[in-house]
Protein backbone atom coordinates (compact mmCIF):
# COMPACT_ATOMS: atom_id res chain seq x y z
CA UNK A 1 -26.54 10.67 16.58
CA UNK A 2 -29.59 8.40 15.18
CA UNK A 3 -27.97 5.13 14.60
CA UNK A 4 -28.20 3.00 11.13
CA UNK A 5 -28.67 -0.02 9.56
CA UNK A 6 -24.63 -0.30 8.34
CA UNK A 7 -23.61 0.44 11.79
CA UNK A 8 -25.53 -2.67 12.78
CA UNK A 9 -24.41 -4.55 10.73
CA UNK A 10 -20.79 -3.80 11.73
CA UNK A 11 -21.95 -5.17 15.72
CA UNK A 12 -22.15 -8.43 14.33
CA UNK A 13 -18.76 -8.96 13.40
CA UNK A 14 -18.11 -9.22 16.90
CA UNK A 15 -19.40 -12.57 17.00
CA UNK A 16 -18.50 -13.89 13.65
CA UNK A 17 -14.98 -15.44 14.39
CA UNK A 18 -15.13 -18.41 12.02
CA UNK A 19 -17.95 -17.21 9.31
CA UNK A 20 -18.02 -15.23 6.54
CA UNK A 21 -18.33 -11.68 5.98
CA UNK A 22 -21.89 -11.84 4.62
CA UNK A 23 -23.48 -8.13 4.35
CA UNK A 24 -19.90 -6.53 4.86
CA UNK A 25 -20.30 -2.77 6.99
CA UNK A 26 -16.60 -1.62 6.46
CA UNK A 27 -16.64 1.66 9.05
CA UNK A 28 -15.57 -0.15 12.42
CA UNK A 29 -13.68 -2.86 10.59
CA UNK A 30 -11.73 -0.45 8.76
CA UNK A 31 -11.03 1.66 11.80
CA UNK A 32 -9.51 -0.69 13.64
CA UNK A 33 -7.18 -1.93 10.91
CA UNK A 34 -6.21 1.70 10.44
CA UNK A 35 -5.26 2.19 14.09
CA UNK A 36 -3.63 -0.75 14.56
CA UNK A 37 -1.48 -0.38 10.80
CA UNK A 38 -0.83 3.12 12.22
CA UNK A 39 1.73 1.50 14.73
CA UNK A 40 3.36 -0.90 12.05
CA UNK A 41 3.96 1.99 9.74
CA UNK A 42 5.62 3.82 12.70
CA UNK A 43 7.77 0.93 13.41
CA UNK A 44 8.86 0.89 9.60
CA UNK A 45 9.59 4.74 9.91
CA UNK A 46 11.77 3.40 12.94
CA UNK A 47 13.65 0.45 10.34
CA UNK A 48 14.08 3.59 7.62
CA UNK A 49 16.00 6.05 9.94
CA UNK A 50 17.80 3.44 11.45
CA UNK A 51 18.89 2.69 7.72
CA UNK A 52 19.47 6.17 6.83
CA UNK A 53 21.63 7.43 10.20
CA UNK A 54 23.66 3.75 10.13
CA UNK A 55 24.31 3.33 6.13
CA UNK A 56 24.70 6.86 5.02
CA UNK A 57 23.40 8.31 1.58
CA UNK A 58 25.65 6.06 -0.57
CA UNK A 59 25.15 2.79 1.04
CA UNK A 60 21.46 3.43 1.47
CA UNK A 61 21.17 3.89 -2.19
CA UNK A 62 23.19 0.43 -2.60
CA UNK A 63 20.73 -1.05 -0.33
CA UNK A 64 17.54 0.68 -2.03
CA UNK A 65 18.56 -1.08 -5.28
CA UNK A 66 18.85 -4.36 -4.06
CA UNK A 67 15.39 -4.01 -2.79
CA UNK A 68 13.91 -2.52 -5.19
CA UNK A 69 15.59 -4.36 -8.09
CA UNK A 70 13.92 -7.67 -6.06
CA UNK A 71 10.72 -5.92 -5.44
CA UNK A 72 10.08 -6.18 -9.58
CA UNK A 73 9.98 -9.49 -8.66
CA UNK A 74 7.06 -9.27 -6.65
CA UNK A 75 4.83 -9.97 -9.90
CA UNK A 76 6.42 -14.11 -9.53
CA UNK A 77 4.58 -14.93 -6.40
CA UNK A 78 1.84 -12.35 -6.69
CA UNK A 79 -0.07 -14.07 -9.01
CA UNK A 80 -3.44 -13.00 -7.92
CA UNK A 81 -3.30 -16.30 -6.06
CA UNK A 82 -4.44 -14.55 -2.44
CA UNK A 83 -6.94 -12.74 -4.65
CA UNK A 84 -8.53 -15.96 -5.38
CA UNK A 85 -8.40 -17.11 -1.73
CA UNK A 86 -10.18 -13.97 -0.38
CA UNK A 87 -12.97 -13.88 -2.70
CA UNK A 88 -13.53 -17.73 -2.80
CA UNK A 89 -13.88 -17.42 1.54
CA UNK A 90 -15.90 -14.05 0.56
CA UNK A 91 -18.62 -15.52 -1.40
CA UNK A 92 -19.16 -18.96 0.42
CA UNK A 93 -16.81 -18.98 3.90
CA UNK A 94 -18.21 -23.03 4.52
CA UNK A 95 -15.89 -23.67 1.34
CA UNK A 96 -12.33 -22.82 0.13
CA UNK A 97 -10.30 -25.71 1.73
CA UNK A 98 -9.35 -27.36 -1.50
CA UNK A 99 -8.69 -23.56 -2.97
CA UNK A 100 -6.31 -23.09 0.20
CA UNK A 101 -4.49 -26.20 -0.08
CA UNK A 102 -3.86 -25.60 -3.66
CA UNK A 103 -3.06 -22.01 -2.64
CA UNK A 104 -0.20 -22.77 -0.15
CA UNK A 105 1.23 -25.00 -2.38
CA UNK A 106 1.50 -23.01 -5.79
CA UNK A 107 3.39 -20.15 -3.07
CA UNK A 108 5.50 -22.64 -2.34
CA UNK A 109 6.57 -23.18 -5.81
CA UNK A 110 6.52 -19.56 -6.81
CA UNK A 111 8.82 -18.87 -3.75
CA UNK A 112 11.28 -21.10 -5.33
CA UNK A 113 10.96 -19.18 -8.78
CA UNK A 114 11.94 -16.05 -6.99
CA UNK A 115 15.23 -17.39 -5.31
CA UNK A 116 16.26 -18.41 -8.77
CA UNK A 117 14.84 -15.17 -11.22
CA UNK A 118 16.06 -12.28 -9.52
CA UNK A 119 20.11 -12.77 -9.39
CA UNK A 120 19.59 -14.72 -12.80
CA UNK A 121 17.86 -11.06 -13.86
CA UNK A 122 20.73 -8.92 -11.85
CA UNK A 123 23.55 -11.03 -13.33
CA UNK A 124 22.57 -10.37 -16.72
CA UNK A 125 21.98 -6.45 -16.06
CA UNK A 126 24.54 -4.25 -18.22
CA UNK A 127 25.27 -1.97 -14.64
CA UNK A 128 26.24 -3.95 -11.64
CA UNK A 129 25.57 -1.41 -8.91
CA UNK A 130 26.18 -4.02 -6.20
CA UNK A 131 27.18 -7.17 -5.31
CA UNK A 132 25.41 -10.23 -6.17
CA UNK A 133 25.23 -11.11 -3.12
CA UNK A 134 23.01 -8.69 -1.58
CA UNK A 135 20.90 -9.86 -4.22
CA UNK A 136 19.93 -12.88 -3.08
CA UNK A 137 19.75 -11.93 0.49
CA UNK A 138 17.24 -9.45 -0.64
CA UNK A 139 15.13 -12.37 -3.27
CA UNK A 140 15.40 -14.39 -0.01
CA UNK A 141 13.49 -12.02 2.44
CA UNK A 142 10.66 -11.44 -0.72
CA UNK A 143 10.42 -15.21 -1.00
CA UNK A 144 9.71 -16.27 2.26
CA UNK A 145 7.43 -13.25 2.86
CA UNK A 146 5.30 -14.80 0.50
CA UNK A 147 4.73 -17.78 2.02
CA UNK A 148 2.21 -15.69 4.39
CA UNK A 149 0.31 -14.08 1.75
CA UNK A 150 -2.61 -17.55 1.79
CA UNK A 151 -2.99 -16.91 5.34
CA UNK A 152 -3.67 -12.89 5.20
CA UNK A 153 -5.90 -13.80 2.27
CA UNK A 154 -8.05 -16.11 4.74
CA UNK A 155 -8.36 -13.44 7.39
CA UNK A 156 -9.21 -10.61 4.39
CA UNK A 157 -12.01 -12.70 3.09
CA UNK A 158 -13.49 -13.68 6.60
CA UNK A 159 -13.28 -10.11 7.59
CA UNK A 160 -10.94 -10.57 10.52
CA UNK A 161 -9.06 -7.63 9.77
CA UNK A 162 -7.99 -7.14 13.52
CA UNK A 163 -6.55 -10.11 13.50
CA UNK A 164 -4.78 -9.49 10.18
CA UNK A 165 -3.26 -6.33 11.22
CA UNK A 166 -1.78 -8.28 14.51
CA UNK A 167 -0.11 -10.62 12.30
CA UNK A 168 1.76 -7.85 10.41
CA UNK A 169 2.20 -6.03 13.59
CA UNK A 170 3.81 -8.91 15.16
CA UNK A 171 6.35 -9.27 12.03
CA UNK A 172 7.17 -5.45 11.83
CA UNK A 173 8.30 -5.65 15.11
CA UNK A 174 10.75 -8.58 14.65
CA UNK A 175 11.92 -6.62 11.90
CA UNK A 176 12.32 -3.65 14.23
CA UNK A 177 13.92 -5.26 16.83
CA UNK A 178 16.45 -6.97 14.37
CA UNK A 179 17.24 -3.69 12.47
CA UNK A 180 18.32 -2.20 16.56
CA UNK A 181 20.59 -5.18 16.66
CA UNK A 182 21.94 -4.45 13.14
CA UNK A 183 21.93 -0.95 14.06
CA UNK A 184 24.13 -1.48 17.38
CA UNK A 185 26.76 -3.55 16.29
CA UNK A 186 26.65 -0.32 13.41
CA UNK A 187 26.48 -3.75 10.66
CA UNK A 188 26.47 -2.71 6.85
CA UNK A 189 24.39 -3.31 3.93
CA UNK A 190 24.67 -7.40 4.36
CA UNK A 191 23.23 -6.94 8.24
CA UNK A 192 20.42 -5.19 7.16
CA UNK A 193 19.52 -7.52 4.60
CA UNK A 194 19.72 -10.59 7.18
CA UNK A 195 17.51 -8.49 8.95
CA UNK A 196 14.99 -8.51 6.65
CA UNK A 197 15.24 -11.97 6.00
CA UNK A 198 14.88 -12.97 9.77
CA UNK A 199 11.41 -10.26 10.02
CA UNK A 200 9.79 -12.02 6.88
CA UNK A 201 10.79 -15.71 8.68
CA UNK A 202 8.85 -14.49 11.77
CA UNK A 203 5.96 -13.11 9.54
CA UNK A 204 4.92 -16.79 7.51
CA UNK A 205 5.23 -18.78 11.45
CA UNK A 206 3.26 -15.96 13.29
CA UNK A 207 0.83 -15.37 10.89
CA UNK A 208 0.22 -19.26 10.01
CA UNK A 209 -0.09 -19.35 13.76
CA UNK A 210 -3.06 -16.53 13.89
CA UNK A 211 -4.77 -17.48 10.24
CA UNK A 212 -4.92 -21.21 11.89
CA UNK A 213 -8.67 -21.08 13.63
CA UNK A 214 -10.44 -19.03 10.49
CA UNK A 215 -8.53 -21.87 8.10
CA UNK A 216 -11.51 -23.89 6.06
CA UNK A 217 -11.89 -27.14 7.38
CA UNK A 218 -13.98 -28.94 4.37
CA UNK A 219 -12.65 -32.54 3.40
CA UNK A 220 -12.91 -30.90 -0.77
CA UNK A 221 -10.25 -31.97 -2.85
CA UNK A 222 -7.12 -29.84 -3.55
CA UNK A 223 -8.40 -27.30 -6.66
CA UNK A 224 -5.94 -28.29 -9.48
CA UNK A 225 -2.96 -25.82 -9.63
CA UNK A 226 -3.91 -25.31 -13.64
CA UNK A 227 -7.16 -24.38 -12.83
CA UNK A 228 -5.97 -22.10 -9.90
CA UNK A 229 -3.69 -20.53 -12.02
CA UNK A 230 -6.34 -19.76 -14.34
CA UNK A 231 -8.62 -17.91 -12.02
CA UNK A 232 -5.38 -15.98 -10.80
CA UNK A 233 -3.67 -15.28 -13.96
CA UNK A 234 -6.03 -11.94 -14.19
CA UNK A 235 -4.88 -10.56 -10.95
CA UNK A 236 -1.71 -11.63 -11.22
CA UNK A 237 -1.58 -9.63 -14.42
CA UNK A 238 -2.56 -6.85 -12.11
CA UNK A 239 0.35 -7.42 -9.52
CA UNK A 240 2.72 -7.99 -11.82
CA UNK A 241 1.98 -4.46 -13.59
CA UNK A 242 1.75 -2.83 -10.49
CA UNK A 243 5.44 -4.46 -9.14
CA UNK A 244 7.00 -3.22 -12.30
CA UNK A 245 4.43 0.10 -12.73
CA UNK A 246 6.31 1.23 -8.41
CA UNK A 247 9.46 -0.22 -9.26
CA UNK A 248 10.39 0.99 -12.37
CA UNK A 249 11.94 4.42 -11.15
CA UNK A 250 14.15 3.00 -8.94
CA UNK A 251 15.52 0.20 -11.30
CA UNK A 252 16.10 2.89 -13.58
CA UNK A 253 17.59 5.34 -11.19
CA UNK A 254 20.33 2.61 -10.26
CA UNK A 255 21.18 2.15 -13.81
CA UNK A 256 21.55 5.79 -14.89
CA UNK A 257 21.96 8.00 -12.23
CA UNK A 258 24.40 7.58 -8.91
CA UNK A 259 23.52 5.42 -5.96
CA UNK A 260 23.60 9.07 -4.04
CA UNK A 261 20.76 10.34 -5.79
CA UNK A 262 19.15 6.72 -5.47
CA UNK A 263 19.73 7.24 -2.16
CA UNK A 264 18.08 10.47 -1.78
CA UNK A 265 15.00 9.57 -3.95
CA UNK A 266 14.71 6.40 -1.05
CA UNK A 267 14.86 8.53 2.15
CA UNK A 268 12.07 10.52 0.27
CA UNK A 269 9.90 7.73 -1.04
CA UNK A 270 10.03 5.59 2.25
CA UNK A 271 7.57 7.59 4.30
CA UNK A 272 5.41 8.43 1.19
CA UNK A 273 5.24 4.68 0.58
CA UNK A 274 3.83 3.95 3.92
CA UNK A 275 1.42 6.65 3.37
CA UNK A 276 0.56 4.82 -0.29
CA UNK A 277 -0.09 1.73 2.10
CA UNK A 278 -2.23 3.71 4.29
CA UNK A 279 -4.35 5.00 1.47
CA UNK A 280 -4.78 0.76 0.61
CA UNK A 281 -5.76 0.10 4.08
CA UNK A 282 -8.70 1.80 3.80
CA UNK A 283 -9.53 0.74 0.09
CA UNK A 284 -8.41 -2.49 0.56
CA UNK A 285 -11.55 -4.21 2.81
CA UNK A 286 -13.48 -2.92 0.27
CA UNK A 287 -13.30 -5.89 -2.32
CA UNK A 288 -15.16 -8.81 -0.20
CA UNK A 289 -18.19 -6.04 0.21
CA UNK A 290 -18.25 -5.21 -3.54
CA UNK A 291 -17.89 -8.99 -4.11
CA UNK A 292 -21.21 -9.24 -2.52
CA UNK A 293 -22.98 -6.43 -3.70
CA UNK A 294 -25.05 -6.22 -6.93
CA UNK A 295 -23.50 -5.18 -10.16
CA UNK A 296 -25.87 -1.87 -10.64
CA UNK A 297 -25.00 -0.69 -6.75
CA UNK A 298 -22.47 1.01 -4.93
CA UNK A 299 -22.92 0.35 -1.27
CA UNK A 300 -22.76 3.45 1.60
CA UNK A 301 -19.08 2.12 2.08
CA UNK A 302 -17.90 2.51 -1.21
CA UNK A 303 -19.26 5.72 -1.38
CA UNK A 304 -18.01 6.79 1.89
CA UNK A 305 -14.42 5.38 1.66
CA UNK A 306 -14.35 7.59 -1.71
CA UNK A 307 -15.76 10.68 0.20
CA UNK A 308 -13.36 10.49 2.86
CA UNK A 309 -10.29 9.73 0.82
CA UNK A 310 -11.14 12.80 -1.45
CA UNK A 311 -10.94 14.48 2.05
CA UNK A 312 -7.85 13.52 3.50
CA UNK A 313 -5.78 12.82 0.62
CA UNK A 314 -5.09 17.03 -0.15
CA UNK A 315 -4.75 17.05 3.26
CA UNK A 316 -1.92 14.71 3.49
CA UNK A 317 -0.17 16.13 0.45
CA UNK A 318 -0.08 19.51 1.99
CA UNK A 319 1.27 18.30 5.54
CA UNK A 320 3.90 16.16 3.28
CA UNK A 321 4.59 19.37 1.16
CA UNK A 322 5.27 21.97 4.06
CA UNK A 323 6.67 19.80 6.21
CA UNK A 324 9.08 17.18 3.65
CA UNK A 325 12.34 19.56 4.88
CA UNK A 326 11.87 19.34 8.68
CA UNK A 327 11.07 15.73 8.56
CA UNK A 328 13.88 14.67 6.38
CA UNK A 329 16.46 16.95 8.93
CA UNK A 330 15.13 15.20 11.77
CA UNK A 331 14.29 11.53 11.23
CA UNK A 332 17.45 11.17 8.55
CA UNK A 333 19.87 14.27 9.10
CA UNK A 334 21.10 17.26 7.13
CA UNK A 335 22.39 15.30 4.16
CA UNK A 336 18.84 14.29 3.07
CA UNK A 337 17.64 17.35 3.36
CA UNK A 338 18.20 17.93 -0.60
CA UNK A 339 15.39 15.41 -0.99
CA UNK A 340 12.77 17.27 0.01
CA UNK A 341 12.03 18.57 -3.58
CA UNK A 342 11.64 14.64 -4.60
CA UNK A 343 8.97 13.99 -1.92
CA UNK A 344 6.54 17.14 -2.40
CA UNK A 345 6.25 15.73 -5.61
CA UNK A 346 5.64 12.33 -4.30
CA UNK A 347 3.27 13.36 -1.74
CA UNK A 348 0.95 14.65 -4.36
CA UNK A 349 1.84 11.62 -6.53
CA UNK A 350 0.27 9.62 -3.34
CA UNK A 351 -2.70 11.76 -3.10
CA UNK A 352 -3.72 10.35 -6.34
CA UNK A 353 -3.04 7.06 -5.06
CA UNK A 354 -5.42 7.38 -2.27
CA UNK A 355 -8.12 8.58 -4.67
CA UNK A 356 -7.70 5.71 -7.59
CA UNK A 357 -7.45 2.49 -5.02
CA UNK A 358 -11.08 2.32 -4.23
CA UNK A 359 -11.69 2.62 -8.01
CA UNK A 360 -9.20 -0.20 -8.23
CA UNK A 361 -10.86 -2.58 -5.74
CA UNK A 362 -14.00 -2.46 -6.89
CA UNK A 363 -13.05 -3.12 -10.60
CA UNK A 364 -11.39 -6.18 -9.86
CA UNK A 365 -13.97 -7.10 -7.11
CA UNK A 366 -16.93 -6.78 -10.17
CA UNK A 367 -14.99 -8.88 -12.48
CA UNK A 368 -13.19 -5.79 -14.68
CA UNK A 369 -9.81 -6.65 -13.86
CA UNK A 370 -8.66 -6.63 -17.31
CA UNK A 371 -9.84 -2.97 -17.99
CA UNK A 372 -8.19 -2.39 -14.42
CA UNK A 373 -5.08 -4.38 -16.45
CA UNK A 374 -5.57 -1.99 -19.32
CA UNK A 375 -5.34 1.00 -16.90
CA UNK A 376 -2.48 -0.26 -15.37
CA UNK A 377 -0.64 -0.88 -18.40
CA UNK A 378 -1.27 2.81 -19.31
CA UNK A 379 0.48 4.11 -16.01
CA UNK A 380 3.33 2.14 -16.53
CA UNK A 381 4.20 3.23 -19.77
CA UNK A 382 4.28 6.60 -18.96
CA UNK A 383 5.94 6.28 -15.90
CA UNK A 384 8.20 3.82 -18.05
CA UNK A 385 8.40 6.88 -20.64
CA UNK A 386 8.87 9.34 -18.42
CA UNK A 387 11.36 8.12 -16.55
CA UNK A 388 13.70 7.29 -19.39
CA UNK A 389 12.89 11.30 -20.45
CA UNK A 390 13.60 12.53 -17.07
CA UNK A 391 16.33 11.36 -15.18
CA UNK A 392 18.92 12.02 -17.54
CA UNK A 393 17.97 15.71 -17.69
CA UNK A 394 16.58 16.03 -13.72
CA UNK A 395 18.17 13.23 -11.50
CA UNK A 396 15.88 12.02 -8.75
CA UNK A 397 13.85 14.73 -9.41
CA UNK A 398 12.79 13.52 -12.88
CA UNK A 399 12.04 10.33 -11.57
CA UNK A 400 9.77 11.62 -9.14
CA UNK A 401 7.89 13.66 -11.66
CA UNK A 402 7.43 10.84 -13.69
CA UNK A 403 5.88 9.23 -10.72
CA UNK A 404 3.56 12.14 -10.56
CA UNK A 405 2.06 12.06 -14.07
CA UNK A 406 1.53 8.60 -14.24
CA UNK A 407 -0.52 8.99 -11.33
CA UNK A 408 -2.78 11.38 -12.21
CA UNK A 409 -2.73 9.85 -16.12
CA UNK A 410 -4.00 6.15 -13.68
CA UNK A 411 -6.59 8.40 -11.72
CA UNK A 412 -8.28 10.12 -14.68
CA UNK A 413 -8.32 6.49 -16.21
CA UNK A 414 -9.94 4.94 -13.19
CA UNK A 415 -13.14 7.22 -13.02
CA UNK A 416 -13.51 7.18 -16.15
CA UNK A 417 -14.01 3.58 -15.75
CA UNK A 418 -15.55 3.24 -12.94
CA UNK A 419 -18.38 5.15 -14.88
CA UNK A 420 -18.51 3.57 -17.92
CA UNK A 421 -18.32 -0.09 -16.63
CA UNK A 422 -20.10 0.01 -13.51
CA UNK A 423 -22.28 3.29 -13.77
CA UNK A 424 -20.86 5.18 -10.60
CA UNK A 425 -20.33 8.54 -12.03
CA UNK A 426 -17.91 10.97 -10.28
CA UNK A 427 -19.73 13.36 -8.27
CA UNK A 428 -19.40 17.04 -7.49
CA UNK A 429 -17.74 16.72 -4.59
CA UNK A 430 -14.65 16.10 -5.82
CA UNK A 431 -14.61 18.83 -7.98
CA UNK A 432 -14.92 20.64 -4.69
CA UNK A 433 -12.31 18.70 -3.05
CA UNK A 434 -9.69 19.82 -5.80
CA UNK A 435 -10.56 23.71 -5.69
CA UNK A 436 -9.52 23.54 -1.78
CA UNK A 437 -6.73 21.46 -1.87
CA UNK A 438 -5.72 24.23 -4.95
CA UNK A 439 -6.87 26.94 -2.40
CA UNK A 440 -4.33 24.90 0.39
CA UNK A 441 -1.35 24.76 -1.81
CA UNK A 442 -1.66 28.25 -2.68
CA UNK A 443 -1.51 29.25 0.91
CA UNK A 444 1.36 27.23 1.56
CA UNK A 445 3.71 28.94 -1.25
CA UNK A 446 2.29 32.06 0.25
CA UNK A 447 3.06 31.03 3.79
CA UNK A 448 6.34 29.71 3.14
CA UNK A 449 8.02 32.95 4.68
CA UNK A 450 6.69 32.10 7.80
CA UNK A 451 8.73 28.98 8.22
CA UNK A 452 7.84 25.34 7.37
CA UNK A 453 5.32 24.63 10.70
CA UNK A 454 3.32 27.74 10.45
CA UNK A 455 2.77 27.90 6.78
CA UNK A 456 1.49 23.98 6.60
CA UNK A 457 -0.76 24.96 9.77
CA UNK A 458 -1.81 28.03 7.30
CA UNK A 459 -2.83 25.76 4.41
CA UNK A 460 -4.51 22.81 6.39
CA UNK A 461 -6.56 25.95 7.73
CA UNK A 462 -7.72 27.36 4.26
CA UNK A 463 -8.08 24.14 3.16
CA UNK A 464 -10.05 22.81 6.12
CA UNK A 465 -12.33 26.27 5.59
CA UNK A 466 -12.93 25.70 1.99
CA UNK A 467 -14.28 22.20 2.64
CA UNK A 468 -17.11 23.81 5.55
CA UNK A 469 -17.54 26.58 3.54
CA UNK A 470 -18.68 24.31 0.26
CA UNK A 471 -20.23 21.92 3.15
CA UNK A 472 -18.26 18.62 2.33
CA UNK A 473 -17.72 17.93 5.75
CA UNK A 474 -20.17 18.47 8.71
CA UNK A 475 -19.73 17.97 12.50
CA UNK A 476 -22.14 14.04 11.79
CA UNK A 477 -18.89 13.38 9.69
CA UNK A 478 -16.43 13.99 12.18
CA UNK A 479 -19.01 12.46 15.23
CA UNK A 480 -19.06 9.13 13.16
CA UNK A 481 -15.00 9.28 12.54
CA UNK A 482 -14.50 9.16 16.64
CA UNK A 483 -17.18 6.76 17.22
CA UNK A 484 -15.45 4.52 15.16
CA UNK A 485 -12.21 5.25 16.44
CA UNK A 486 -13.41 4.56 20.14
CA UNK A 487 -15.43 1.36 19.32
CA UNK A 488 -12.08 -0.33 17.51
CA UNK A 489 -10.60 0.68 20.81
CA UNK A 490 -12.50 -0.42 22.94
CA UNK A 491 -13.69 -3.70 20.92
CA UNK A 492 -10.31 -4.60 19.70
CA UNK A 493 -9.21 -7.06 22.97
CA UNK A 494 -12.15 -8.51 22.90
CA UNK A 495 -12.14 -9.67 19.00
């Protein structure tokens, strides 16, 4: 296969341990963060069925709300602070010390903020679903997870993904290894929430530890924390949409429904969130490259990242579709099996996910994060809306539908914009991409007789013949997909 000038580009990042990530080629970089996430999402699969088979339905939806009512929360520290950080190393890599100084301390301070907001906000909640005190355990584990976030934003805009991923590698596993203890001594709710607490304490010493040789070393003042603020406030805007905009369902289901059908809505959501997180790995490196690029352009990566998330997305939703009742059986039990309802609908709600987060990253990387805002916004009211409308008539059920719509509502939003502001038009493709995945799902209700494995093999196979037969995917496509897979491999040691 002829080589090009983006794969050459993506050789020299071999040898660029301490610069910047100049004229960004995303395909190996991105490969290797995807393999080596891959792992960490299989360890967190490991941390939710340990959960689920320890704390039962009930208790897991008692700890689900403690989480999630903290996880609102996330919009205190996540004030577009790292967003600063990455693009500041992006553009210029010789600068950013005084940006990072200023960084680590305003994440210090937010931290704080956190410990003290989210069992003020609990406390004055009309439902108390559970104690206080798991509560603060739960504030405590967000607020020293935080304390990382300067670090991974110095490793994003350097384009040291590899060594990015190790760092969050390295703290799932502590978290792994402290949910087995948890999990032996059979602990409840509270030892699961130390737990987490002792993972995020590993995460801010091992990834200061690996950020430490790509940290700026310039003697620049300390950027004033007003004027950091003031570049951030914009993204933070963003985050703090987006924590209430994931949140809101489960806040919602803990104060009108019971903390069983919280608890079955969890068990679904927990593998279709680390599938959301996938779908941002690959989106994600994006935003240094379309930093760089000029306004008028959209670089090969951009439009590949789009192309092959309009690929595998469907693709993901169907396997998630056909096979939610199997995998809920066997990594949860039989009494989760009623969930699997909640996460088809969720596995198409993260399909759209996939397909909106490049749209996302390059909006905010071009300087339209307020129309991003705007969008944001949007999908929040009417998951908001929707939510209040559907979970006193469906349960879990209704929450998950609401999920769904405001999804779709954000996608539609997103290319829209993405056109209009930046002139990168949606193209036929994914017109194409929607008739097979239509094609797919049809199959699978067809199939269904046949038993879960064979009618999800059934779909992925009309699906997978609809693409060739409309020629969106060729044998180059899949010949570049495993050279990049063997050169992150192979190159990863050595990084």
């Amino acid at each position: 296969m002829p080589d090009d000038p983006l794969r050459s580009k993506e050789r020299a990042l071999d040898n660029r341990h301490a610069g910047g990530v100049g004229a960004l080629a995303l395909g190996w970089g991105t490969t290797l963060l995807v393999l080596a996430r891959v792992v960490g999402y299989g360890l967190s699969l490991v941390n939710s069925v340990l959960l689920a088979r320890v704390l039962g339905v009930e208790r897991l939806g008692t700890y689900a709300y403690a989480m999630g009512l903290t996880a609102l929360f996330g919009l205190l520290p996540n004030m577009g602070i790292s967003t600063v950080v990455t693009r500041t190393i992006a553009q210029d890599p010789g600068a950013g010390s005084g940006v990072m100084r200023a960084a680590v301390r305003a994440q210090a301070w937010l931290a704080v903020a956190v410990l003290i907001a989210v069992p003020a906000f609990a406390a004055l909640l009309p439902g108390q679903p559970v104690p206080l005190g798991y509560v603060v355990l739960a504030a405590t584990q967000l607020a020293l997870g935080t304390l990382s976030w300067p670090y991974l934003a110095v490793l994003g805009g350097r384009g040291r993904y590899d060594r990015a991923a190790i760092a969050e590698l390295v703290a799932t596993l502590a978290g792994t290894v402290s949910f087995l203890v948890a999990a032996v001594c059979h602990g409840g709710v509270a030892t699961f929430l130390w737990a987490q607490v002792l993972g995020a304490g590993c995460a801010v010493i091992t990834t200061r530890w690996i950020a430490s040789a790509f940290l700026p070393r310039g003697e620049e003042p300390a950027l004033r924390l007003r004027r950091l603020l003031h570049q951030a406030i914009p993204f933070g805007a963003i985050s703090a949409v987006q924590s209430f905009y994931t949140r809101v369902d489960i806040l919602l289901l803990g104060q009108m429904a019971s903390t069983t059908a919280l608890g079955l809505y969890s068990a679904a959501y927990k593998p279709i969130n680390m599938v959301v997180y996938f779908g941002g790995t690959l989106a994600g490196p994006l935003f240094p490259l379309m930093a760089q690029t000029p306004q008028t352009s959209a670089p090969a990566a951009f439009r590949r990242t789009m192309r092959g998330l309009g690929v595998v997305a469907p693709a993901m939703a169907l396997i998630c579709s056909g096979l939610a009742g199997p995998v809920l059986r066997v990594f949860y039990g039989s009494a989760y099996a009623a969930a699997a309802p909640i996460m088809v609908l969720l596995a198409w709600s993260a399909a759209a996910n996939w397909l909106y987060a490049p749209l996302g990253v390059a909006l905010q990387a071009r300087g339209r994060e307020r129309w991003w805002l705007t969008g944001l916004g949007g999908g929040f009211v009417v998951n908001l809306l929707g939510n209040l409308w559907a979970i006193p008539h469906w349960g879990a059920i209704g929450a998950a539908t609401a999920t769904l719509a405001s999804e779709v509502a954000l996608l539609g939003f997103a290319t829209v914009l993405i056109w209009w502001e930046l002139s990168i038009p949606a193209s036929l493709q994914s017109a194409l991409y929607a008739l097979a995945a239509v094609a797919g799902g049809i199959a699978l209700w067809g199939l269904s007789g046949l038993g879960p494995l064979l009618a999800t093999l059934g779909s992925l196979t009309v699906y997978g013949a609809c693409l060739i037969a409309l020629r969106s995917i060729t044998a180059q496509d899949i010949a570049t997909i495993i050279g990049w897979s063997r050169r992150a491999v192979g190159d990863w040691p050595r990084g």
